[in-house]
Protein backbone atom coordinates (compact mmCIF):
# COMPACT_ATOMS: atom_id res chain seq x y z
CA UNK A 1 -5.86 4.08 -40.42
CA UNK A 2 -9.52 3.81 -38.57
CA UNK A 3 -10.00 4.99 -35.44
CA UNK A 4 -12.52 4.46 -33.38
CA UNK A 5 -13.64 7.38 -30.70
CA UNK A 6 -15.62 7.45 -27.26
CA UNK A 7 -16.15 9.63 -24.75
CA UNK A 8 -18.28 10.58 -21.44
CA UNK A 9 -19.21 6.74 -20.59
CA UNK A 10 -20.21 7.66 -17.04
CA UNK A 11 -19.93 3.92 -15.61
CA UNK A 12 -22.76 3.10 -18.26
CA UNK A 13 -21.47 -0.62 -18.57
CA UNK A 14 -24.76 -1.75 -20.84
CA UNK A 15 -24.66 1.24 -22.93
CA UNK A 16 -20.20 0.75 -23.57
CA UNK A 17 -20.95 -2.70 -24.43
CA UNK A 18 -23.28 -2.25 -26.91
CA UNK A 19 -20.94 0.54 -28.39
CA UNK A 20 -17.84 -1.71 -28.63
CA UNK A 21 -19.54 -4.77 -29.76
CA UNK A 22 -21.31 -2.34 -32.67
CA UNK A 23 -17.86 -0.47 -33.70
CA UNK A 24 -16.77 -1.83 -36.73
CA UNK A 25 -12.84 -2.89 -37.18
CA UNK A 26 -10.19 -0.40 -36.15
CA UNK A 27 -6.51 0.10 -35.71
CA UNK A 28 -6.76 2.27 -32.33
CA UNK A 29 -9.82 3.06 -29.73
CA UNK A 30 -9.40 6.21 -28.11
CA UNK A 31 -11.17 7.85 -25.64
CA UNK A 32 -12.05 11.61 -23.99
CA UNK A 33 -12.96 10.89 -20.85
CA UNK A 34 -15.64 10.89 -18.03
CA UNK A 35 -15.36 7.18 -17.44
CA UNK A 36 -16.68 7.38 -14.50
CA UNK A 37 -20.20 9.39 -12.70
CA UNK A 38 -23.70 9.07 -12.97
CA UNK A 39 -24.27 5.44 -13.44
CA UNK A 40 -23.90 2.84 -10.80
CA UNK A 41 -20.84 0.82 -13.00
CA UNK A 42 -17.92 2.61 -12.59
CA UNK A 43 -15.57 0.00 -11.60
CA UNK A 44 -16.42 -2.00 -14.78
CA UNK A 45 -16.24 0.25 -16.88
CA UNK A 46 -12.51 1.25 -15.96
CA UNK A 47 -11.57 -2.27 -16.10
CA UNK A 48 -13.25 -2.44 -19.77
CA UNK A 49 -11.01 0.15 -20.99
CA UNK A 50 -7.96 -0.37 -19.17
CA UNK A 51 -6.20 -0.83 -21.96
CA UNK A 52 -7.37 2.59 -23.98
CA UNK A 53 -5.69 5.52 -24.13
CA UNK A 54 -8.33 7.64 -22.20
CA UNK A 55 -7.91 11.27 -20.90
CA UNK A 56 -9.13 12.82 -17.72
CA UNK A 57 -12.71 14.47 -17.49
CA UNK A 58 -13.77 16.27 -15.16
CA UNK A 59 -15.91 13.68 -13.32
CA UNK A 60 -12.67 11.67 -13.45
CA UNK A 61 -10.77 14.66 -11.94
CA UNK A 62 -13.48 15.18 -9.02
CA UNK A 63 -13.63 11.41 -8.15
CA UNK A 64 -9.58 11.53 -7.61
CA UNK A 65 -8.91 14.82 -6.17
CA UNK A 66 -12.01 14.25 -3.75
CA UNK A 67 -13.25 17.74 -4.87
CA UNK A 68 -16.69 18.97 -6.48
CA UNK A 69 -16.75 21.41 -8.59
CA UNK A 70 -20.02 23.49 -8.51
CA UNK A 71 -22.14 20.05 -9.97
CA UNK A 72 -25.32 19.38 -9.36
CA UNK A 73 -27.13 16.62 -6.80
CA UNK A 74 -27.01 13.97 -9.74
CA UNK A 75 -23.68 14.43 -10.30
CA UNK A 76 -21.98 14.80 -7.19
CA UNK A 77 -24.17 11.15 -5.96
CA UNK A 78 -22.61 9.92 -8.84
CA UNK A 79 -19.16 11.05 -8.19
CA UNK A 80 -19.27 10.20 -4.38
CA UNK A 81 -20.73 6.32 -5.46
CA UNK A 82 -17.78 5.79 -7.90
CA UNK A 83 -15.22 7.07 -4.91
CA UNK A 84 -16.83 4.07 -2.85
CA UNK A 85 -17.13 1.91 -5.51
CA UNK A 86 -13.70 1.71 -7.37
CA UNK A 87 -11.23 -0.30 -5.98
CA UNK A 88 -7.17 0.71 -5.27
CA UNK A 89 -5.99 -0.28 -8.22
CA UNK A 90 -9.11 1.11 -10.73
CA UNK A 91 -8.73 4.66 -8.42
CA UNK A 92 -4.95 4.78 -9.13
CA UNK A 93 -6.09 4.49 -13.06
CA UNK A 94 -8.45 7.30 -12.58
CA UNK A 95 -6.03 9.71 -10.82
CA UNK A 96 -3.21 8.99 -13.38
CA UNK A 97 -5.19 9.86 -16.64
CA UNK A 98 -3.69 12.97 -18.07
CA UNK A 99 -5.00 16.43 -19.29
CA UNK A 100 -4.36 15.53 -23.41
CA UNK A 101 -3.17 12.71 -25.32
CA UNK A 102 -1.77 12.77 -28.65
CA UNK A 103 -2.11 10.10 -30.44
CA UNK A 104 -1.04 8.20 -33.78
CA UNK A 105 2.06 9.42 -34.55
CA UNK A 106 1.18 12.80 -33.49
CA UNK A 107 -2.04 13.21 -36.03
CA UNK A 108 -4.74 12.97 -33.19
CA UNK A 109 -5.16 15.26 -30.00
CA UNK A 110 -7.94 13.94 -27.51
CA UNK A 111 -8.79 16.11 -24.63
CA UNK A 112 -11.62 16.32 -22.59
CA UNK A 113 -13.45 19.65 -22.79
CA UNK A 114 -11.13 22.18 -24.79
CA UNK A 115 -7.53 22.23 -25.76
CA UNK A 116 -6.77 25.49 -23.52
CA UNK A 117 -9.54 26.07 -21.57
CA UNK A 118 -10.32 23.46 -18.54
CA UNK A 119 -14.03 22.63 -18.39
CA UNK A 120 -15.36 24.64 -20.96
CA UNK A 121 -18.50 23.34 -22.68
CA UNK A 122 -17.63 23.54 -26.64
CA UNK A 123 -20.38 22.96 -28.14
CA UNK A 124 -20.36 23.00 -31.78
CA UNK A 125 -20.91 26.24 -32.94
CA UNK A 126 -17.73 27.10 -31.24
CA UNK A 127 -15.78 24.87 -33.41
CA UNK A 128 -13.01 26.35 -35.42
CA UNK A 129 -9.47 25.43 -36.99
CA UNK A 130 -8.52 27.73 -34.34
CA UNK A 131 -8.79 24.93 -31.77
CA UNK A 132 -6.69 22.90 -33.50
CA UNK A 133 -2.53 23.01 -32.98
CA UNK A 134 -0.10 20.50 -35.03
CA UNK A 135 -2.20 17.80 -34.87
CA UNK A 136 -4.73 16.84 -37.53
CA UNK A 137 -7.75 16.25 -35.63
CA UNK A 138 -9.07 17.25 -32.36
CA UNK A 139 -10.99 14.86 -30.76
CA UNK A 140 -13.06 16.18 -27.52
CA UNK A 141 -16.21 15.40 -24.97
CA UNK A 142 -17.77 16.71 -22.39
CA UNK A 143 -20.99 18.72 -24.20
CA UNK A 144 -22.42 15.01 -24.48
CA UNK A 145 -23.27 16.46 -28.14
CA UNK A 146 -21.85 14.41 -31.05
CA UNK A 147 -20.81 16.58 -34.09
CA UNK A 148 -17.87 17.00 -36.22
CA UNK A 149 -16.36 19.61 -38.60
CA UNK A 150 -14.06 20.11 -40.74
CA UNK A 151 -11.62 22.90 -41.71
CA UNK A 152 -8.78 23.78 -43.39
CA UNK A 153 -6.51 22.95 -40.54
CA UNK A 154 -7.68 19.58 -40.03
CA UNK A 155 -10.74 17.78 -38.31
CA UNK A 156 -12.83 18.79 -34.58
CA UNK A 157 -14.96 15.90 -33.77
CA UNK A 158 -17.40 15.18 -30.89
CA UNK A 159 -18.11 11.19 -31.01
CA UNK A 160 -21.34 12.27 -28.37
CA UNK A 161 -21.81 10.26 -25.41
CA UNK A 162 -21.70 6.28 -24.88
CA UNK A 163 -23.57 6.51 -21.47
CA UNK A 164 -25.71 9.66 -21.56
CA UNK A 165 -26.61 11.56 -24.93
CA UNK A 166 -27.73 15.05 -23.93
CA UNK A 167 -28.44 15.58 -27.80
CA UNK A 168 -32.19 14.34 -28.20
CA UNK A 169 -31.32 10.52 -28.74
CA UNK A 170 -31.40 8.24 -26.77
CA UNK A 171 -28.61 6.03 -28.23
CA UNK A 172 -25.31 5.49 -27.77
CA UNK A 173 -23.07 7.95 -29.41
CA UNK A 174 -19.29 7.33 -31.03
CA UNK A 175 -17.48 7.98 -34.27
CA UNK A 176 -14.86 6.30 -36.34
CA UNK A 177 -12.09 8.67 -37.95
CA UNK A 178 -10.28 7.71 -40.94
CA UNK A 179 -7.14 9.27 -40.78
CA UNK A 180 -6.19 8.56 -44.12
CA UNK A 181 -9.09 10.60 -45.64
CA UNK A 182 -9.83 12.52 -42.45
CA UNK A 183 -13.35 11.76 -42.61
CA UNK A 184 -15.71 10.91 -39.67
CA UNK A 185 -18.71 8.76 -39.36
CA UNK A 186 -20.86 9.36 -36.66
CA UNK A 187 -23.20 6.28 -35.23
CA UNK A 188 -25.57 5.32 -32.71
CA UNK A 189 -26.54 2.09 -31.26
CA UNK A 190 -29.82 1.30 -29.32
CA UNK A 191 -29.09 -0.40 -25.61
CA UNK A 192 -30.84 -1.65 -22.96
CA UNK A 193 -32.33 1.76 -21.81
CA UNK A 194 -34.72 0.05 -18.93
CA UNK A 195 -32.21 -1.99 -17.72
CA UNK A 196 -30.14 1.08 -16.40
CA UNK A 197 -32.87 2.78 -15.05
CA UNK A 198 -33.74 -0.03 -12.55
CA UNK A 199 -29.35 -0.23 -12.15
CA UNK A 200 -29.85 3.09 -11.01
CA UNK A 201 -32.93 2.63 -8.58
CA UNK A 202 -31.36 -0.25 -7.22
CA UNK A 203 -28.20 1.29 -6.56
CA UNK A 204 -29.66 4.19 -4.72
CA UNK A 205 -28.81 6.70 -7.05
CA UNK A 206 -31.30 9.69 -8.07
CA UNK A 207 -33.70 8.51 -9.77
CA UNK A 208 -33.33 11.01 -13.05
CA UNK A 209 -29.87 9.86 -13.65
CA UNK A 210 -31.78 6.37 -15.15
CA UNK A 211 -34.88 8.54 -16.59
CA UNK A 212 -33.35 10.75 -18.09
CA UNK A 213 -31.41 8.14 -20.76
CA UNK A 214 -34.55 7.64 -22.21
CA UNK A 215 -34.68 10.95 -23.61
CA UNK A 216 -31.49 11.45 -24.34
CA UNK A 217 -30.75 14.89 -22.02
């Protein structure tokens, strides 16, 4: 079974599209969270994946409970835009996304930042079999850093960021799982950088949230 995996897509509709028209075959799409923030396409990108079973971040979490949490100005103009720019319908997604899924036939745990600790940045030298419960793999967000491990308990894997890398490139980050093997491939895929900076200045939103895509950070 091949799985493809997504996270922190931050209303980045040209950078999801070139991810899912990229991603090879697979029998499930699953996704970590942080559809929404940052970018000015929030309400697109919800409709997009709809259909995905997709777990809270915590941008999602901020845009429904009408909280910030301690983020900075790019953030928080990013959070307030998608509040004002989702519709009834594509809010009531956001706000019922849950904490965890668990996923193909109880093999796959997604959450968004760690499995007990809300909002904590795991980066990858933190990961462990420790992290992982029942399930086979652990599939989590948030760092925007794409890595994987494996261990003797099973799989942790990172598929990076579709709509803002924070690793040092500049493409589009996601990973396909093979359950069967329990291998991951990590890929990229080059978008249309320029096109969501000017997004971005158009919508009114600070102007590093565009810039800094084409570093990746």
């Amino acid at each position: 079974m091949r799985v493809g995996l997504i996270s922190d897509v931050h209303s980045n509709r040209v950078a999801l599209r070139a991810v899912l028209d990229d991603m090879p075959a697979v029998d499930e799409l699953l996704c970590a969270g942080d559809v929404v923030g940052y970018n000015p396409w929030p309400g697109e990108c919800v409709e997009t994946l709809r259909e995905v079973p997709t777990v809270m971040g915590n941008h999602d979490r901020m845009v429904s409970s009408d909280r910030n949490f301690g983020v900075n100005g790019m953030a928080a103009a990013g959070i307030s835009y998608a509040r004002e720019a989702l519709d009834a319908d594509q809010r009531a997604w956001v706000d019922a996304l849950p904490r965890q899924r668990v996923a193909c036939d109880g093999r796959v745990k997604v959450v968004h930042d760690h499995p007990r600790h809300r909002d904590h940045y795991t980066y990858p030298g933190e990961f462990s079999g420790d992290l992982l419960g029942d399930e086979d793999v652990l599939v989590l967000g948030h760092t925007h850093v794409q890595a994987h491990e494996r261990f003797d308990e099973g799989v942790v894997v990172n598929p990076g960021s579709v709509g803002q890398p924070r690793d040092g490139d500049p493409r589009a980050a996601y990973a396909i799982l093979d359950l069967d093997d329990r291998s991951v491939e990590e890929r990229r895929v080059e978008y249309d950088v320029e096109a969501v900076v000017d997004a971005v200045r158009e919508a009114g939103r600070p102007e590093e949230t565009g810039t800094r895509l084409r570093k990746g950070r």
